[in-house]
N, C-alpha and C. Protein backbone atom coordinates (compact mmCIF):
# COMPACT_ATOMS: atom_id res chain seq x y z
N UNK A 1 0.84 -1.19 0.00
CA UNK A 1 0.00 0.00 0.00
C UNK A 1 0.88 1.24 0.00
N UNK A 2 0.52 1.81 -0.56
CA UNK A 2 1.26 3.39 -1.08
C UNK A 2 1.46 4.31 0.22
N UNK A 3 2.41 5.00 0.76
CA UNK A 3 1.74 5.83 1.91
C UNK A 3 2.26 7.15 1.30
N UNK A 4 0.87 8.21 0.71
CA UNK A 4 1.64 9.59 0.26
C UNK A 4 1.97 10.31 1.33
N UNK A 5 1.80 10.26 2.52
CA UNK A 5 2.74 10.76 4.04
C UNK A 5 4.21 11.02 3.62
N UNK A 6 4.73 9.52 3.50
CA UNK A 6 5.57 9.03 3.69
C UNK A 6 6.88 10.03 2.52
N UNK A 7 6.24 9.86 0.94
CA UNK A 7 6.77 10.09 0.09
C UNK A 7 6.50 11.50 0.06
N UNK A 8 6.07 12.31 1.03
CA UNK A 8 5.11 13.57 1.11
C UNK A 8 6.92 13.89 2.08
N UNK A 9 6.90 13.33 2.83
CA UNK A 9 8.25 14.13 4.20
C UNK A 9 9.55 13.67 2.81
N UNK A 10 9.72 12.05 2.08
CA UNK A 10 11.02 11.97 1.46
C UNK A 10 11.25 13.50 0.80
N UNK A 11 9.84 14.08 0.01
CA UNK A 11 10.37 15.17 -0.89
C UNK A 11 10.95 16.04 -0.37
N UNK A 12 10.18 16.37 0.78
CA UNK A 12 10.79 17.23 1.79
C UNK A 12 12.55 17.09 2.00
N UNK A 13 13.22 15.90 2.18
CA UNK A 13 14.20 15.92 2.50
C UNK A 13 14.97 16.02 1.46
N UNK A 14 14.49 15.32 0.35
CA UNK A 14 15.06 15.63 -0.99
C UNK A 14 15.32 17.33 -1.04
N UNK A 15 14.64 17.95 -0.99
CA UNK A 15 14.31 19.75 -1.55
C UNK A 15 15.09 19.79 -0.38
N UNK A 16 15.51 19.75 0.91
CA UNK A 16 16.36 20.28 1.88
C UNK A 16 17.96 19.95 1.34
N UNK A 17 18.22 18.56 1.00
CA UNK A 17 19.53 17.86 0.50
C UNK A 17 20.45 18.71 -0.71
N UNK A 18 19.22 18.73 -1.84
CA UNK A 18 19.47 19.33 -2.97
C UNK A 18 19.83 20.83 -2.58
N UNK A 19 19.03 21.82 -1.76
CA UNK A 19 19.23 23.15 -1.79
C UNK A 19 20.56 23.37 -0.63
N UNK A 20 20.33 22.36 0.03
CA UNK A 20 21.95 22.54 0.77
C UNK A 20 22.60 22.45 -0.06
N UNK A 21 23.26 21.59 -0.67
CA UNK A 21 24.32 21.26 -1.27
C UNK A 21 24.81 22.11 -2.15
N UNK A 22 23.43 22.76 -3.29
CA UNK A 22 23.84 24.40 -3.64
C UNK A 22 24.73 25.03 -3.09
N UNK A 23 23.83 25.53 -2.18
CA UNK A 23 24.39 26.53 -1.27
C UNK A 23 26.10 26.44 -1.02
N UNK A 24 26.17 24.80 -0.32
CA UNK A 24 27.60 24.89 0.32
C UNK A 24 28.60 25.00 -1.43
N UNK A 25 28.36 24.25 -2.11
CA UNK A 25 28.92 24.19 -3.70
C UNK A 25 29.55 25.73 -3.94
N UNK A 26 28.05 26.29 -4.45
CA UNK A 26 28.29 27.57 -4.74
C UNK A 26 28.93 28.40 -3.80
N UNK A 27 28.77 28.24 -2.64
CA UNK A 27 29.59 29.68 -1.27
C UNK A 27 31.25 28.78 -2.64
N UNK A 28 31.71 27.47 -1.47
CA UNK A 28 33.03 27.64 -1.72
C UNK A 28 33.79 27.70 -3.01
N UNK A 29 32.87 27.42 -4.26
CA UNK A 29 33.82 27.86 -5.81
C UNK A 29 33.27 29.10 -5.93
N UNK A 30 32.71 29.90 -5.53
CA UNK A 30 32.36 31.37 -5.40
C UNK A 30 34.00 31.91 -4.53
N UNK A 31 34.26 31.78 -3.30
CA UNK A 31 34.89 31.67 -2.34
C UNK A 31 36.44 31.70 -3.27
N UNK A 32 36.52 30.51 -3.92
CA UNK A 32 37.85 30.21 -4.83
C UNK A 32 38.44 30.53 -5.98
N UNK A 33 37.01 30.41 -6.40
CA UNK A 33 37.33 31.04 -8.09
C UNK A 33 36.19 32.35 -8.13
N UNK A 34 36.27 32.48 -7.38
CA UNK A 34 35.40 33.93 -7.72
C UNK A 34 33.82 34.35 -7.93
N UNK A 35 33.31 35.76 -8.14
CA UNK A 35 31.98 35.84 -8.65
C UNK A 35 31.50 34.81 -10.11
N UNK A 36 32.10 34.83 -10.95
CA UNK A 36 32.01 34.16 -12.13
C UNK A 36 32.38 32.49 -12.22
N UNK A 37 32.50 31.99 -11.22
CA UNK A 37 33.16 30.80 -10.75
C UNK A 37 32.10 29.74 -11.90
N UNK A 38 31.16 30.22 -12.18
CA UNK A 38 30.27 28.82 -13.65
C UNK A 38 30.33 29.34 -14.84
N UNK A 39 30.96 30.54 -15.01
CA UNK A 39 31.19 30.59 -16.46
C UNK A 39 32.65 30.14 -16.53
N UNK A 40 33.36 30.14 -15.66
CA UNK A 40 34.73 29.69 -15.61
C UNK A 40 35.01 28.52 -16.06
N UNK A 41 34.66 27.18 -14.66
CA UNK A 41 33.84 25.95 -14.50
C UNK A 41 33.34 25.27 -15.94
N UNK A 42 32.68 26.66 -16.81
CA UNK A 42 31.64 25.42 -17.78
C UNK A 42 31.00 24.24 -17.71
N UNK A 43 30.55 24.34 -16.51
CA UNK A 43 29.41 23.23 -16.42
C UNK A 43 28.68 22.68 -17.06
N UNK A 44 28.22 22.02 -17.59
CA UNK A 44 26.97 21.50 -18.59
C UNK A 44 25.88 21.83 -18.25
N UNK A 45 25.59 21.56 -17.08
CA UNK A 45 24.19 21.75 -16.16
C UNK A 45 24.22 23.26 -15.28
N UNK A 46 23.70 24.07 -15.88
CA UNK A 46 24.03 25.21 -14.13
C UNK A 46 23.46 24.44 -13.13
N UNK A 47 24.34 25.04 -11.87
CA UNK A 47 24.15 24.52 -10.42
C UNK A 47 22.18 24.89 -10.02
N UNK A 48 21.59 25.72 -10.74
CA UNK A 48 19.89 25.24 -10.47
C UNK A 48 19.50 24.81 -10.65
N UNK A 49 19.75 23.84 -11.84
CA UNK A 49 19.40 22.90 -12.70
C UNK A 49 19.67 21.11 -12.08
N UNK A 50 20.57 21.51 -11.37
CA UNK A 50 21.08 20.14 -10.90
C UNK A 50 20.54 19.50 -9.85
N UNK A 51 20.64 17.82 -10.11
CA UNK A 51 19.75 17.34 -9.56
C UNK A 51 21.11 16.57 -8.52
N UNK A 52 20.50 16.08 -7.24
CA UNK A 52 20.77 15.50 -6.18
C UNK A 52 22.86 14.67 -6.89
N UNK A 53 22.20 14.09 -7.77
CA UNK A 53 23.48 13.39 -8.43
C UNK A 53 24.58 14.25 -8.84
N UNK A 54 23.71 14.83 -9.49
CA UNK A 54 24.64 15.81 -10.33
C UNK A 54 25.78 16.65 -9.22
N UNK A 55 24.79 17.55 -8.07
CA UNK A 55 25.33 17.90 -7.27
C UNK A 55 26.62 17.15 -6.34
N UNK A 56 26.06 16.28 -6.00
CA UNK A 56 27.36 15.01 -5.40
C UNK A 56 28.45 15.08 -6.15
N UNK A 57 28.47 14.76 -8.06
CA UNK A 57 29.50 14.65 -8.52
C UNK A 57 30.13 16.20 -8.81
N UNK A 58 30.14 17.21 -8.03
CA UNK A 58 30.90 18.22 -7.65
C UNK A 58 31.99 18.05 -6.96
N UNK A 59 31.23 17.59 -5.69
CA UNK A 59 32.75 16.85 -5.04
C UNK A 59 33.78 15.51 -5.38
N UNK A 60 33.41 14.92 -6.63
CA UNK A 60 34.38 14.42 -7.29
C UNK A 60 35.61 15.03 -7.84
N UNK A 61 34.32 16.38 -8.99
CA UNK A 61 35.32 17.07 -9.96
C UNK A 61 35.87 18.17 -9.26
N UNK A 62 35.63 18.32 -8.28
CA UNK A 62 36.50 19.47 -7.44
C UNK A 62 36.92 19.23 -5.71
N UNK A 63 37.78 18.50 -5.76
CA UNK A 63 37.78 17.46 -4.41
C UNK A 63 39.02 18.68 -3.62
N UNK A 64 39.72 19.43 -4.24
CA UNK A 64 40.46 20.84 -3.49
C UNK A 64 39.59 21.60 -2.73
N UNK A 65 38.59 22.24 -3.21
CA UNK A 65 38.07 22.95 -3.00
C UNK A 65 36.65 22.87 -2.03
N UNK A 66 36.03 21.51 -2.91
CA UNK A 66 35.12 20.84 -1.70
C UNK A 66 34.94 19.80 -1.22
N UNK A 67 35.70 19.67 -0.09
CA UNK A 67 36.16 19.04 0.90
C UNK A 67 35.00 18.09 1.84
N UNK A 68 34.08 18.11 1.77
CA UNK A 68 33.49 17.68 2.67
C UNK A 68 33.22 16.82 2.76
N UNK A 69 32.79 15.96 1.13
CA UNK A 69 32.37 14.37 0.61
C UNK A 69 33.29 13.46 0.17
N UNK A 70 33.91 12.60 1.29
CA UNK A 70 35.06 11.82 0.16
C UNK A 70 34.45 10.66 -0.73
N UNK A 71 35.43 10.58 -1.53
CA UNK A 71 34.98 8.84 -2.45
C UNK A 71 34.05 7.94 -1.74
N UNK A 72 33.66 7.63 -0.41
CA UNK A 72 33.37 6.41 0.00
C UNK A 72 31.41 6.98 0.05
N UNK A 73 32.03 8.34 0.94
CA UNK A 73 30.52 8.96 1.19
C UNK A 73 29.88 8.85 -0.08
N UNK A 74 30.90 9.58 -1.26
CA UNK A 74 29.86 10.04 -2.69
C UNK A 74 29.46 8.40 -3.08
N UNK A 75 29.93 7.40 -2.86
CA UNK A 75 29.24 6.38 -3.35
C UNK A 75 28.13 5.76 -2.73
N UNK A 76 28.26 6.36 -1.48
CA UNK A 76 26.75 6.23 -0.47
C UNK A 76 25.87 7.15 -1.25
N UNK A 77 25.91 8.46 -1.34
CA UNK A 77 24.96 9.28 -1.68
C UNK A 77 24.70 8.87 -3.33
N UNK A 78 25.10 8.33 -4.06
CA UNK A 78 24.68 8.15 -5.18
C UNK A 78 23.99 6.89 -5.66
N UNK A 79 23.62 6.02 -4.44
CA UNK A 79 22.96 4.88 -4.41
C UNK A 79 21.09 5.29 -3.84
N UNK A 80 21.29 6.99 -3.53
CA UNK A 80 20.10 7.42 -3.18
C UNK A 80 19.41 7.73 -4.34
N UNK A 81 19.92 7.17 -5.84
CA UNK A 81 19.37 7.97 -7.33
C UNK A 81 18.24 7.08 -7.27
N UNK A 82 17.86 5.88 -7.22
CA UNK A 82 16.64 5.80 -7.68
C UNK A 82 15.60 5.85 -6.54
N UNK A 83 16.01 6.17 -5.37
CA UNK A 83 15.18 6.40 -4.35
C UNK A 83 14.49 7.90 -5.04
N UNK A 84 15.44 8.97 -5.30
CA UNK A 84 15.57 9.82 -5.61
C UNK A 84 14.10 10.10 -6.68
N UNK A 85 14.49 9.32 -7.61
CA UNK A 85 13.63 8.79 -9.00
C UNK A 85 12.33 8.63 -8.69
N UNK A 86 11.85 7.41 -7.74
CA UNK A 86 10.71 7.13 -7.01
C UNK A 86 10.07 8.42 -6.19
N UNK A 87 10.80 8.87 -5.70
CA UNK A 87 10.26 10.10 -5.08
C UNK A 87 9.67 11.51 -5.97
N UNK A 88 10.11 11.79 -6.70
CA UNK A 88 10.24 12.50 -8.14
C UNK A 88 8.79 12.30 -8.80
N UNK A 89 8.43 11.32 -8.74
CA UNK A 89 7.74 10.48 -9.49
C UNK A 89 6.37 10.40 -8.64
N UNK A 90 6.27 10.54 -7.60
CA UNK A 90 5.46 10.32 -6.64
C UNK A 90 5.13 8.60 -6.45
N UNK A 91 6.06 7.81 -6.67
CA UNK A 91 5.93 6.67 -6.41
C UNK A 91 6.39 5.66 -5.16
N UNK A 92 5.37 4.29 -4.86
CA UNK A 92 5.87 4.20 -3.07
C UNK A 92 7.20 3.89 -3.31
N UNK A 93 7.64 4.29 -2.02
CA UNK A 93 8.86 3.80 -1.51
C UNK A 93 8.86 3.01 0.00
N UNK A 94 9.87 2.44 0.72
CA UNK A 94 9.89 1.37 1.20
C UNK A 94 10.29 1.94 2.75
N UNK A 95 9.98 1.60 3.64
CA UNK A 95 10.60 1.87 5.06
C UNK A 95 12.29 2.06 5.17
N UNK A 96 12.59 1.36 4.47
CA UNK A 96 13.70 0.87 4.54
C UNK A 96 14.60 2.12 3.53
N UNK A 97 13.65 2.46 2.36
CA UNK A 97 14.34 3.55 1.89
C UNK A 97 13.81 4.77 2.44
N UNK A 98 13.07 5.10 3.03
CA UNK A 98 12.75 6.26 3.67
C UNK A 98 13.96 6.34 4.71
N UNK A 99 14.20 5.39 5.52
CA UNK A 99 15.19 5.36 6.97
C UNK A 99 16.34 5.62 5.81
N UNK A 100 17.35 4.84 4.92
CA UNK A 100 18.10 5.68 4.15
C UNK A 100 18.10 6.80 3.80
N UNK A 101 17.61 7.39 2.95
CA UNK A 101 17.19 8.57 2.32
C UNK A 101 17.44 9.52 3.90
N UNK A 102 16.61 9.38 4.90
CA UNK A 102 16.65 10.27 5.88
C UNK A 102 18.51 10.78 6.76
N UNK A 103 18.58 9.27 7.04
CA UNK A 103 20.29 9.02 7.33
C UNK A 103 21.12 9.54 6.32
N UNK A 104 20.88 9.92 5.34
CA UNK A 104 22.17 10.67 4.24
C UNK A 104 21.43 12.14 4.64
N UNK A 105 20.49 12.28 4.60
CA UNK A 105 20.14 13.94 4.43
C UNK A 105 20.03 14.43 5.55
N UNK A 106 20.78 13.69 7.13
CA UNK A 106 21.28 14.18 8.29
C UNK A 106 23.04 14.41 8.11
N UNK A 107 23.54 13.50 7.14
CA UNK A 107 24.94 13.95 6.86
C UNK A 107 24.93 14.70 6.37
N UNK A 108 24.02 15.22 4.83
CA UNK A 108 24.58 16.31 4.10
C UNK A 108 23.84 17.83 4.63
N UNK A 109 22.69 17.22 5.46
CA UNK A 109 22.59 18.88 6.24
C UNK A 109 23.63 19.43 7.06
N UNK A 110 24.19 18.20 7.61
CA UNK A 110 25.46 18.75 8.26
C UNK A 110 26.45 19.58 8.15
N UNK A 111 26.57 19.53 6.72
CA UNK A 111 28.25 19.82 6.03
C UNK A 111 27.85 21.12 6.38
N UNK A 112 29.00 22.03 6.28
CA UNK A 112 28.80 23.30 6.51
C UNK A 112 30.05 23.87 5.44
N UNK A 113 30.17 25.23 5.01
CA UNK A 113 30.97 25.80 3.98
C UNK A 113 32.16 25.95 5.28
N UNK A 114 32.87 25.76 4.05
CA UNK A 114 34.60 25.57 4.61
C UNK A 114 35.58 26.88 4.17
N UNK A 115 36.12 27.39 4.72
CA UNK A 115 36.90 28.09 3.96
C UNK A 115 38.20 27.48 3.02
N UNK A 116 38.33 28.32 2.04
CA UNK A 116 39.05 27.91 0.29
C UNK A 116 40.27 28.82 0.40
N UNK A 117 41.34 28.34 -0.17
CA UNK A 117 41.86 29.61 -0.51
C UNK A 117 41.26 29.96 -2.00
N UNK A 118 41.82 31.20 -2.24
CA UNK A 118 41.23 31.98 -3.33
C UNK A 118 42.25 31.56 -4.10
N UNK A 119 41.86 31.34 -5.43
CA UNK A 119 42.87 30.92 -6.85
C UNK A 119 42.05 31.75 -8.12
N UNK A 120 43.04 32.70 -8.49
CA UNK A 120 42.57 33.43 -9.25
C UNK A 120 43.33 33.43 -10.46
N UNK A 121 44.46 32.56 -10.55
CA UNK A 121 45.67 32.27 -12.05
C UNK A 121 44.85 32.41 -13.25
N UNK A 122 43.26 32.08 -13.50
CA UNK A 122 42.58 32.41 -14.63
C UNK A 122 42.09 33.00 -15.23
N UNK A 123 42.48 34.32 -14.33
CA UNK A 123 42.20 35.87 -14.90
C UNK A 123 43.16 36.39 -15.49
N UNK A 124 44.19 35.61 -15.60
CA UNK A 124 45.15 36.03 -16.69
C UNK A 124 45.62 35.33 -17.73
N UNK A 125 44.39 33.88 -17.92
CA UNK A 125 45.00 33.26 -19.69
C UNK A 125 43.59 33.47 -20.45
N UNK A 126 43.96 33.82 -21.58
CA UNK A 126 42.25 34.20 -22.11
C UNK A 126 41.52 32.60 -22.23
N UNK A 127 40.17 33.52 -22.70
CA UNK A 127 39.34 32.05 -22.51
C UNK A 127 38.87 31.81 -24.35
């Protein structure tokens, strides 16, 4: 049996996970590389656009700067994609992935912005 409660609080934590992770993303390559830090970057996706995954693999491609998720965590948090999916979708999900889903989005509310040093060497090779 379906419980929309249930998948009613996951979104919730989803929309808390996702807009943290913004936040901390953007402060510290803001922080490092500057105001312009995504036209720099060239992202494929802008950072509003990005979804839960996408966001995670930030701290792959920029593991200097953001510090907070190592290899082991990002492969925890990226096993939350089709929970992710189901939720999205408004479709049930399981006790078992609700108690997951909840336990990662007490770690990544956690993280907090770190200070960077500033690297600015790319204001002087053209683009």
């Amino acid at each position: 049996m379906n419980n929309p409660l249930l998948v009613q609080q996951a979104y919730v934590l989803l929309y808390e996970m996702e807009n943290h992770l913004r936040e901390v993303i953007a402060a510290q390559l803001k922080s490092h590389y500057g105001t312009y830090w995504e036209i720099y970057l060239d992202e494929k996706r802008p950072l509003y656009k990005a979804t839960l995954t996408d966001l995670v693999s930030y701290f792959g491609k920029y593991p200097s700067v953001l510090t907070q998720v190592d290899p082991s965590k990002r492969k925890e948090l990226y096993k939350l994609e089709p929970i992710r999916l189901k939720i999205i979708r408004t479709q049930e999900i399981t006790m078992d992935e609700y108690n997951l889903f909840n336990k990662e989005h007490s770690f990544v509310i956690s993280q907090t912005i770190k200070p960077v040093k500033q690297d600015r060497t790319f204001l002087n090779s053209p683009f």
